[in-house]
Protein backbone atom coordinates (compact mmCIF):
# COMPACT_ATOMS: atom_id res chain seq x y z
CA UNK A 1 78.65 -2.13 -42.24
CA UNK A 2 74.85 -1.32 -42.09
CA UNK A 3 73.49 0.97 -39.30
CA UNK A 4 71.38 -1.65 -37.47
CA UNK A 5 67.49 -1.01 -37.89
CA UNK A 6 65.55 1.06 -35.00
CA UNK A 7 62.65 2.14 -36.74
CA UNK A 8 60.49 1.96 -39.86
CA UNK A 9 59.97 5.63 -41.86
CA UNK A 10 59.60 3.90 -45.43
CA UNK A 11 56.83 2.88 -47.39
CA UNK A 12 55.49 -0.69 -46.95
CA UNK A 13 54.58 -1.67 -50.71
CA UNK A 14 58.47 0.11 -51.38
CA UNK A 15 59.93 -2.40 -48.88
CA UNK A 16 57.79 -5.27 -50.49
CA UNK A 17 59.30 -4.35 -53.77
CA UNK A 18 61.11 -7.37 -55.32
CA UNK A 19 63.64 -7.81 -57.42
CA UNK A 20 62.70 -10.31 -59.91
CA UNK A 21 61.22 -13.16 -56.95
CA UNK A 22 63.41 -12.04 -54.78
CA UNK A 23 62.76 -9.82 -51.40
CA UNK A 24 64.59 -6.58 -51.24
CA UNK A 25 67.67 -7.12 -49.39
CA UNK A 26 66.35 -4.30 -46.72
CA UNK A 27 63.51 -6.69 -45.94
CA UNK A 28 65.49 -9.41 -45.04
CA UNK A 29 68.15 -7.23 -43.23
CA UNK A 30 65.60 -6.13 -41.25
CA UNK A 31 64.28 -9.73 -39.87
CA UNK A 32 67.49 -10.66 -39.35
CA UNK A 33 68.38 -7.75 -37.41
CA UNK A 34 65.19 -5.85 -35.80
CA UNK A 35 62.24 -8.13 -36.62
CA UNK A 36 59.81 -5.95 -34.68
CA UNK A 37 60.21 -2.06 -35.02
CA UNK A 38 58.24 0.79 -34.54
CA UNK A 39 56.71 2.39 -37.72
CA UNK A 40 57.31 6.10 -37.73
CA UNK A 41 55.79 7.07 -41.24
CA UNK A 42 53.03 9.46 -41.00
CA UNK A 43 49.30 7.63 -41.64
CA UNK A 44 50.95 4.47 -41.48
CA UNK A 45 50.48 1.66 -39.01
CA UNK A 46 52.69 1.88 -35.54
CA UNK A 47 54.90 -1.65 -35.93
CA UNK A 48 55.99 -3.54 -38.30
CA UNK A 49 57.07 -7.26 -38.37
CA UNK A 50 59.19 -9.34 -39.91
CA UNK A 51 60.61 -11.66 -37.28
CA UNK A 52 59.28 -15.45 -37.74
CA UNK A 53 58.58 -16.17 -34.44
CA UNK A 54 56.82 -12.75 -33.77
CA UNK A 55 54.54 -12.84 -36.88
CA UNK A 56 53.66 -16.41 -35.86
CA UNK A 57 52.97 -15.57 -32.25
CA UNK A 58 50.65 -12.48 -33.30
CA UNK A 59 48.50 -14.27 -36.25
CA UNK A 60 48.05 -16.79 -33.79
CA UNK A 61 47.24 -14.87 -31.03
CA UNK A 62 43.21 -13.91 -31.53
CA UNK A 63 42.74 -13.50 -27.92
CA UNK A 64 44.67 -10.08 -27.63
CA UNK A 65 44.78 -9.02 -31.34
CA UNK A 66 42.30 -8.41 -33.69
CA UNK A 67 41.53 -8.71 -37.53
CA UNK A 68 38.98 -5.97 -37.28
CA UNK A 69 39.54 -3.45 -39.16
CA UNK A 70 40.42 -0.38 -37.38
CA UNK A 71 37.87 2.59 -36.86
CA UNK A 72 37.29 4.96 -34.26
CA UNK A 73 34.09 3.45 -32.99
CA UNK A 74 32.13 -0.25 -32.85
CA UNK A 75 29.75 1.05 -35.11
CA UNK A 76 32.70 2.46 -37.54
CA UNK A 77 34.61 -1.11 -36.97
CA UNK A 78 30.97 -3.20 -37.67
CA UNK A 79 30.98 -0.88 -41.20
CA UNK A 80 34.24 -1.64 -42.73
CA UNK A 81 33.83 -5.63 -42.10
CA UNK A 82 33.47 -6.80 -45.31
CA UNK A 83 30.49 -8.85 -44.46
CA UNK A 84 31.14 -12.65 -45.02
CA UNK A 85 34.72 -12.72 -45.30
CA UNK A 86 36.20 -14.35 -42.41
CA UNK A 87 39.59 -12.71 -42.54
CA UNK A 88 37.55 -9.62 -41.23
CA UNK A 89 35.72 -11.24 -38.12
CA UNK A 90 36.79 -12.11 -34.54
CA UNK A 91 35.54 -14.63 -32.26
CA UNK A 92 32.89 -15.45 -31.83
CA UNK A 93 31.51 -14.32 -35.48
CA UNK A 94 34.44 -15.84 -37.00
CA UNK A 95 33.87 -19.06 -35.46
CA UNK A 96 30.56 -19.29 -36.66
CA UNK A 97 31.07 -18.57 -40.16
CA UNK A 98 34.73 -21.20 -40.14
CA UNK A 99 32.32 -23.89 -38.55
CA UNK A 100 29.98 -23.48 -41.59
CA UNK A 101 32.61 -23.06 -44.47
CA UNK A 102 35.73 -25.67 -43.21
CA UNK A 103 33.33 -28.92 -43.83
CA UNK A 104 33.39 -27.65 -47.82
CA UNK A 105 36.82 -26.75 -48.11
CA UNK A 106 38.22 -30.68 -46.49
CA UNK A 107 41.39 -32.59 -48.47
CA UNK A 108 38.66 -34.94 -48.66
CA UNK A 109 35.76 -32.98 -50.59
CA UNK A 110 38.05 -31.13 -52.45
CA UNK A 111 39.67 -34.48 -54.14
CA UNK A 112 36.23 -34.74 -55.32
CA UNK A 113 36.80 -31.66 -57.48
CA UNK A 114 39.84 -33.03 -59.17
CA UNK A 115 38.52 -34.85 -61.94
CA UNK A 116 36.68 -31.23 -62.81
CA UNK A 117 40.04 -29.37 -62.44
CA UNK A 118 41.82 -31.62 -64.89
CA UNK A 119 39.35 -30.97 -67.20
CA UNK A 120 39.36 -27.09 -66.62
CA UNK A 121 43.36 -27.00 -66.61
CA UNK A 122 43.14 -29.42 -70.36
CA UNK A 123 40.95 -27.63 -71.88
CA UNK A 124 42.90 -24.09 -70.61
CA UNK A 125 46.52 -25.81 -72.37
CA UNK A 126 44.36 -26.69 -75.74
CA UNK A 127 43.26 -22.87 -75.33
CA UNK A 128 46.58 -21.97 -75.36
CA UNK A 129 48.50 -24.35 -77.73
CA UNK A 130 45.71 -22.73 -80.35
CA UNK A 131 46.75 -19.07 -79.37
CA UNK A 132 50.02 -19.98 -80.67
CA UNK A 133 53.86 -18.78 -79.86
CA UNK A 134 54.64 -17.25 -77.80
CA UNK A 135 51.61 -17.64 -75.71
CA UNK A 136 50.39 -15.46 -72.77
CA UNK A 137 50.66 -17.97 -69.87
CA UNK A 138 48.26 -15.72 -67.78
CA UNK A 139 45.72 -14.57 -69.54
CA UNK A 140 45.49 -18.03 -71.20
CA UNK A 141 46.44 -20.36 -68.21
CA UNK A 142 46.98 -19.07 -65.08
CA UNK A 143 43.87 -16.60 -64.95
CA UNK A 144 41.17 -18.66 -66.20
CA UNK A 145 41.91 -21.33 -64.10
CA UNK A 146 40.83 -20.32 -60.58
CA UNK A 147 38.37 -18.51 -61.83
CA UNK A 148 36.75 -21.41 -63.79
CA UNK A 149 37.42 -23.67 -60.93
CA UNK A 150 35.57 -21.04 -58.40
CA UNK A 151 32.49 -20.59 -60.14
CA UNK A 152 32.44 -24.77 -60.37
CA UNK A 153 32.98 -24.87 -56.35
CA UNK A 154 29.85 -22.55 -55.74
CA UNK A 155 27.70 -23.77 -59.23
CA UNK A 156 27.67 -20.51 -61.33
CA UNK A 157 25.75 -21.05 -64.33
CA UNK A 158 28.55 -22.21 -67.21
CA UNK A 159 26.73 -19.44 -69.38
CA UNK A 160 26.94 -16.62 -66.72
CA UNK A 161 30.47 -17.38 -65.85
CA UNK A 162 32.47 -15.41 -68.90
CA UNK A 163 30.43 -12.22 -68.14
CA UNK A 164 31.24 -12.74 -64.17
CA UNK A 165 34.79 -12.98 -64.81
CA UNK A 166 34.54 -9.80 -67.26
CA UNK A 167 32.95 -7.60 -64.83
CA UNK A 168 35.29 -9.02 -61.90
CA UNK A 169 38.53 -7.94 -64.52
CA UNK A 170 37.13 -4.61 -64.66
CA UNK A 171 36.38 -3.77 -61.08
CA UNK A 172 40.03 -4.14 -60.64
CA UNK A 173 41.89 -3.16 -63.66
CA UNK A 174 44.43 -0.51 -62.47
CA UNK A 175 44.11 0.99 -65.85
CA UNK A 176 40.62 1.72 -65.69
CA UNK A 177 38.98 4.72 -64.60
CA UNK A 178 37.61 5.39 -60.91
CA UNK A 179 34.04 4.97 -61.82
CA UNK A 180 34.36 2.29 -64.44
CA UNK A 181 35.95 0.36 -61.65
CA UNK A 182 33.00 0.98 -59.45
CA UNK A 183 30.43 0.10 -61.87
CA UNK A 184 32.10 -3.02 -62.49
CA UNK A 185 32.07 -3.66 -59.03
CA UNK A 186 28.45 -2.72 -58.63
CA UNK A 187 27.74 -5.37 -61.16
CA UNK A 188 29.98 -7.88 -60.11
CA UNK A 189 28.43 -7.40 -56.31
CA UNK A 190 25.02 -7.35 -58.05
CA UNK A 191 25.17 -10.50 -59.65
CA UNK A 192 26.30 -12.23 -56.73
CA UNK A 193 23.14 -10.86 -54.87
CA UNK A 194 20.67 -12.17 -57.24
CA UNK A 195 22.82 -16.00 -57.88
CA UNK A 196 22.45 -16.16 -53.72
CA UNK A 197 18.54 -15.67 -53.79
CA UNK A 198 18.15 -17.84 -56.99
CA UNK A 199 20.10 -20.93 -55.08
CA UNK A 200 17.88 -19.90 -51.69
CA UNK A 201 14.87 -21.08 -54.29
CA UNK A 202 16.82 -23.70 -56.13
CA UNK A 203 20.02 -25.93 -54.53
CA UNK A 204 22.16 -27.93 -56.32
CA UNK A 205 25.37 -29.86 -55.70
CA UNK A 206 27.77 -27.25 -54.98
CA UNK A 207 28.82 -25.65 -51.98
CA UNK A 208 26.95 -22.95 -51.74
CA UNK A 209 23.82 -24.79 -52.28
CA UNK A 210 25.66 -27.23 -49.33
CA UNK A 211 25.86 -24.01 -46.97
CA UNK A 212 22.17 -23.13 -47.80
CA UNK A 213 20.92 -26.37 -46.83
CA UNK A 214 22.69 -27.02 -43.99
CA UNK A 215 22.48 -23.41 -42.32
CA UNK A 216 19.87 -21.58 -44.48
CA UNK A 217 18.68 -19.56 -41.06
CA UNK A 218 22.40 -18.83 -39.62
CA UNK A 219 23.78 -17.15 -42.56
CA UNK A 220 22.20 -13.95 -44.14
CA UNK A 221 22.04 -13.31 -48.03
CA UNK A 222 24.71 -10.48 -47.50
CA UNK A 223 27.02 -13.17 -45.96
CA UNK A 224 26.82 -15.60 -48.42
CA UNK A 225 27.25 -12.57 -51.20
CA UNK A 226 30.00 -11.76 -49.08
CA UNK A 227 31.41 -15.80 -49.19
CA UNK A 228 31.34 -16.07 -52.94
CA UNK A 229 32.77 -12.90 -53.62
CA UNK A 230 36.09 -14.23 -51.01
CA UNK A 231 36.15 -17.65 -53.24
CA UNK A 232 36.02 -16.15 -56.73
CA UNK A 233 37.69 -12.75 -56.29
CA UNK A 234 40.34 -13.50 -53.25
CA UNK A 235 41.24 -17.66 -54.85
CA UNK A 236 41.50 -15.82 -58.43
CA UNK A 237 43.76 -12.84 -57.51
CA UNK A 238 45.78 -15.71 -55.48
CA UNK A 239 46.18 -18.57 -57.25
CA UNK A 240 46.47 -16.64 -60.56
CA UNK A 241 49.33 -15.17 -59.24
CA UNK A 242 50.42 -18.19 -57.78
CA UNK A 243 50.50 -20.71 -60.57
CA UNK A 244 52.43 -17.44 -63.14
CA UNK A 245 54.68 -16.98 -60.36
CA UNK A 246 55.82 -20.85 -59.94
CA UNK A 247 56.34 -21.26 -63.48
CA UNK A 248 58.75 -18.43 -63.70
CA UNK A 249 60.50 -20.01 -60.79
CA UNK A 250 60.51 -23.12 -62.55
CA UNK A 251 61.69 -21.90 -65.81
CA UNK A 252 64.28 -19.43 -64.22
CA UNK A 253 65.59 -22.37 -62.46
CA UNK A 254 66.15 -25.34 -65.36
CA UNK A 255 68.01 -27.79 -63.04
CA UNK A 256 64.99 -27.55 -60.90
CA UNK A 257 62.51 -28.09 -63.67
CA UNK A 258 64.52 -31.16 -64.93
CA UNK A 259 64.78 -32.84 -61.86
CA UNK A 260 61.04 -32.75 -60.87
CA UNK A 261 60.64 -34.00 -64.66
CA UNK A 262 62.56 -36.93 -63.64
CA UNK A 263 60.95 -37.50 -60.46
CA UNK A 264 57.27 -36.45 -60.68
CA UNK A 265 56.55 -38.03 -56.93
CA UNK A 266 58.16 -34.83 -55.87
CA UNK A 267 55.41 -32.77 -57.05
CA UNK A 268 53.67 -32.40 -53.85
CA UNK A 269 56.85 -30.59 -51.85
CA UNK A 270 57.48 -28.96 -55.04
CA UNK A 271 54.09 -27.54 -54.66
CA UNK A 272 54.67 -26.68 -51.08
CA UNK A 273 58.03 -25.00 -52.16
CA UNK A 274 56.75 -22.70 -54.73
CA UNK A 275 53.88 -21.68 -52.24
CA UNK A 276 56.77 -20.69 -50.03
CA UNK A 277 59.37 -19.21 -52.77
CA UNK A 278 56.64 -17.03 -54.13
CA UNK A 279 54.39 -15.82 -51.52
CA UNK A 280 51.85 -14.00 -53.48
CA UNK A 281 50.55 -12.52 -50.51
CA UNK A 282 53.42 -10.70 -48.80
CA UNK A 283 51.72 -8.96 -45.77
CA UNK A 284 48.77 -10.65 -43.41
CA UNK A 285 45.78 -8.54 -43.11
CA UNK A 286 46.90 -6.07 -40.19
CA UNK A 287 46.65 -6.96 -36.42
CA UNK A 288 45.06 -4.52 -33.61
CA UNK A 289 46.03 -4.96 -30.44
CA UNK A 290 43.05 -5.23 -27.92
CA UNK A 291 44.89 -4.61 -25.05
CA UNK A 292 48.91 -3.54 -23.97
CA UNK A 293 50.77 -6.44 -25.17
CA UNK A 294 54.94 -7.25 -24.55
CA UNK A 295 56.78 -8.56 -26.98
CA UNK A 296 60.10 -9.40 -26.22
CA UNK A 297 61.10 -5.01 -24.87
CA UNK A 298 58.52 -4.17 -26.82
CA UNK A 299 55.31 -2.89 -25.72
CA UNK A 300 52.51 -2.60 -28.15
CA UNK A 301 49.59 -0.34 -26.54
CA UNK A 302 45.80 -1.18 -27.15
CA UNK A 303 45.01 -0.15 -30.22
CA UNK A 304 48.28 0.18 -32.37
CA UNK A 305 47.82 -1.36 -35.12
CA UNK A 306 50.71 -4.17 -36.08
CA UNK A 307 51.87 -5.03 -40.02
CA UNK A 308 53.11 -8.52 -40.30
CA UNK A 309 55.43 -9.65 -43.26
CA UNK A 310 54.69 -13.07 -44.78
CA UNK A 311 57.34 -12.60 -47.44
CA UNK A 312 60.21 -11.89 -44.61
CA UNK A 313 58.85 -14.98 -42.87
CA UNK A 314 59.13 -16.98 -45.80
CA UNK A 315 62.43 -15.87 -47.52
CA UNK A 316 65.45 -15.33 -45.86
CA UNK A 317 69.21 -13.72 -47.56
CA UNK A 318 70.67 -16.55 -48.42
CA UNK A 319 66.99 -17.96 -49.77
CA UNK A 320 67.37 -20.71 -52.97
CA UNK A 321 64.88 -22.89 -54.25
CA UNK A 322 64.58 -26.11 -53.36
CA UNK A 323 61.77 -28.21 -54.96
CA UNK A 324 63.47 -31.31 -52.59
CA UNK A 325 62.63 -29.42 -49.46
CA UNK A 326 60.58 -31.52 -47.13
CA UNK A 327 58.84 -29.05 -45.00
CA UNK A 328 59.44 -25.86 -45.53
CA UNK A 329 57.61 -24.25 -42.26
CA UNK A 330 55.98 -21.37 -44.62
CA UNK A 331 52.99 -18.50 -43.57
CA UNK A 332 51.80 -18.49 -47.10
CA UNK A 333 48.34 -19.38 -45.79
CA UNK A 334 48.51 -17.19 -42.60
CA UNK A 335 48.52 -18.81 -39.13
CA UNK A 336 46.22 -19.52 -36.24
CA UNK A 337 41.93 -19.10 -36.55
CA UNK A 338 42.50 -17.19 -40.04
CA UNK A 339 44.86 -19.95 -41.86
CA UNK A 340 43.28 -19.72 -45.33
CA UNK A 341 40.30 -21.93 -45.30
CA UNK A 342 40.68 -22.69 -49.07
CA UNK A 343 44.92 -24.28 -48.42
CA UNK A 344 44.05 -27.78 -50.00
CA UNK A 345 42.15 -26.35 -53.00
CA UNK A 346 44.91 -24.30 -53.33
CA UNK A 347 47.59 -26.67 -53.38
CA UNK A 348 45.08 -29.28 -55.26
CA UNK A 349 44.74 -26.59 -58.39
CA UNK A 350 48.84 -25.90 -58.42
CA UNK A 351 49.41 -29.22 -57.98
CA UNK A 352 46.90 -30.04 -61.43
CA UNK A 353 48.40 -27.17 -63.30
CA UNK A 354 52.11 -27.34 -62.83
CA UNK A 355 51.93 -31.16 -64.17
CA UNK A 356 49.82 -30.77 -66.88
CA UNK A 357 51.72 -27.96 -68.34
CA UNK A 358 55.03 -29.17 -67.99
CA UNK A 359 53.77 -32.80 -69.28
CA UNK A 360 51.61 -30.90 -72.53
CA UNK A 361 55.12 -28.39 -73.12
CA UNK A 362 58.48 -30.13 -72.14
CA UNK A 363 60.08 -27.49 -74.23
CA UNK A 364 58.15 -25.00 -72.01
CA UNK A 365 60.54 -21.58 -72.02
CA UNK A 366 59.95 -17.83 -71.68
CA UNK A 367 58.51 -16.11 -74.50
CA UNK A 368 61.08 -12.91 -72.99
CA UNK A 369 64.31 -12.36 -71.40
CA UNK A 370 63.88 -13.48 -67.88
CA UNK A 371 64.80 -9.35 -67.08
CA UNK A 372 62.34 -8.30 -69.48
CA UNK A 373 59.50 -10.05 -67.28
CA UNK A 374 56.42 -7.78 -65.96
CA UNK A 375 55.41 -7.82 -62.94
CA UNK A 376 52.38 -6.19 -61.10
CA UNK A 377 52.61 -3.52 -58.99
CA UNK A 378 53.78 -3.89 -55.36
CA UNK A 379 51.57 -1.46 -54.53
CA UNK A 380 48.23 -4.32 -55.29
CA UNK A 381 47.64 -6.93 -52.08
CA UNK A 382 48.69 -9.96 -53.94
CA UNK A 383 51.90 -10.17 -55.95
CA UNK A 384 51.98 -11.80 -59.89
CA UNK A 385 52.36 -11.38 -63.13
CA UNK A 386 51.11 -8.70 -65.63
CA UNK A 387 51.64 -11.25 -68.38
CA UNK A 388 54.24 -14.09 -69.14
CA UNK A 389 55.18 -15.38 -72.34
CA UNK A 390 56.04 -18.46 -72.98
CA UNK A 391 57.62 -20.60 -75.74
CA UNK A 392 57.46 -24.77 -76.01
């Protein structure tokens, strides 16, 4: 029998490792058994969660913690915001900046992208029906996708976009040295800068032209930089994972496939399934408690700092996929004031992508030996695939 769990000494991105899709059984052990526990690794954070009903009651709890990330003083705190990003702001800066960005992001405006997805998703599958077998799935499909669809949302320049996505690749490569990652960055950052003035001068229809017009003098040009570089570098990174992800769950799980090939009006809980099954992003941005808080005997002082497990939330042992699942009650998205703005584009692009490529491919298989499969490191925020081949 397993000595029950009393505290956390391991690594995070260790205990996030997965096996295949899976969670490492310690992970789930450890929901099941101590779902809040102090952390006693050195530099780490002081608790970690994994209980559902914990996790759920802290990301929705803005009152007492905070999304802030930690520094020794306001003016330390106010310097490691990543200006525009939401995920990064309390009430009442938060609110401001979700009041101006939810009105774009509605099921309603974003079905108004979906004739421009289909195209984008098309014209990715003739891309890579030319490239030949076995195709790379990702850096045909799955990566170009939300990237293409991103730069659409905000109205990048079709002829900029390539060189955007280049410099955004770079800045993150893991292969690439310190400095070339920071130049890339600069650039990236740089471009953004001077595509926010040029729509201050000139608006179009997209959304950042609709957040220009309709709040020009509440939002600063560092904001806005700071709101494009969320949709293109945060919905790439997330979706890209995302859609690679679900199609190795599909094709690892043929009876699966078949059925939803037989019964396409399941797509939309098969969408809501994989979001769950796969949860690209498998911790929430860390909590900071803004006063002593009790959790069940637990009491977390002001200021400890509180890591929250999506993936734990979301998988449990005995965990199978199940593309007839209703509702499957999943934190993919986070919970409370900082539930990802961008959910419905999200599910609109998987939703696009998934059909298309298993109605192009219905021989669609791995390229590879399921075991054979490369995955990125745990130690990056969002989980995926370093490339996937395929076969049809």
């Amino acid at each position: 029998m397993s000595k029950p769990v009393e505290s956390f000494s391991g690594d995070f991105f260790d205990l996030h490792r997965r096996d295949g899709l899976d969670p490492q059984p310690e992970l789930t052990r450890m929901s099941a058994e101590a779902p809040f526990v102090p952390d006693t690794s050195p530099g780490r954070h002081d608790w970690l969660v994994t209980g559902h009903d914990e996790v759920r009651g802290i990301l929705g709890d803005s009152t007492r913690f905070s999304t802030r990330p930690p520094a020794e003083s306001l003016e330390d705190s106010r310097r490691l915001v990543q200006i525009g990003n939401p995920l990064m702001y309390d009430p009442p800066e938060h609110t401001r900046l979700r009041r101006m960005l939810t009105p774009e992001f509605t099921v309603r405006r974003m079905r108004r992208m979906e004739p421009l997805i289909e195209k984008i998703v098309a014209d990715r599958l003739d891309v890579m029906e030319r490239a030949g077998r076995p195709a790379d799935l990702m850096r045909h499909f799955a990566w170009p996708i939300p990237g293409l669809v991103g730069c659409a949302l905000l109205g990048v320049p079709r002829d900029d976009q390539a060189e955007l996505a280049r410099t955004l690749d770079l800045s993150r490569r893991a292969d690439g040295s310190h400095k070339a990652r920071n130049t890339a960055a600069n650039a990236f950052d740089g471009y953004l800068a001077r595509f926010v003035r040029q729509k201050r001068r000139h608006q179009t229809d997209d959304m950042l032209s609709m957040l220009i017009r309709d709040h020009g003098d509440e939002v600063s040009d560092k904001e806005l930089v700071g709101i494009c570089a969320s949709v293109i570098a945060a919905g790439l990174e997330n979706m890209a994972g995302t859609i690679g992800l679900a199609v190795v769950a599909l094709l690892t799980h043929p009876e699966q496939t078949e059925r939803l090939r037989a019964e396409p009006e399941l797509m939309d809980n098969a969408v809501e399934e994989l979001i769950r099954y796969t949860t690209v992003v498998p911790i929430a941005s860390p909590r900071t408690a803004l006063e002593d808080v009790t959790i069940g005997e637990h009491v977390i002082k002001a200021g400890q700092i509180l890591t929250c497990s999506l993936l734990s939330v979301n998988r449990t042992a005995d965990d199978r996929l199940d593309l007839t699942r209703e509702n499957p009650g999943h934190m993919s998205f986070g919970h409370g004031i900082h539930h990802c703005v961008g959910a419905a584009l999200a599910r609109l692009e998987l939703r696009i992508a998934l059909a298309a490529l298993l109605q192009r491919f219905p021989g669609l298989r791995l390229g590879v030996p399921a075991a054979e499969l490369r995955f990125r490191s745990p130690r990056l925020a969002t989980f995926g695939m370093e490339s996937l081949p395929v076969e049809w």
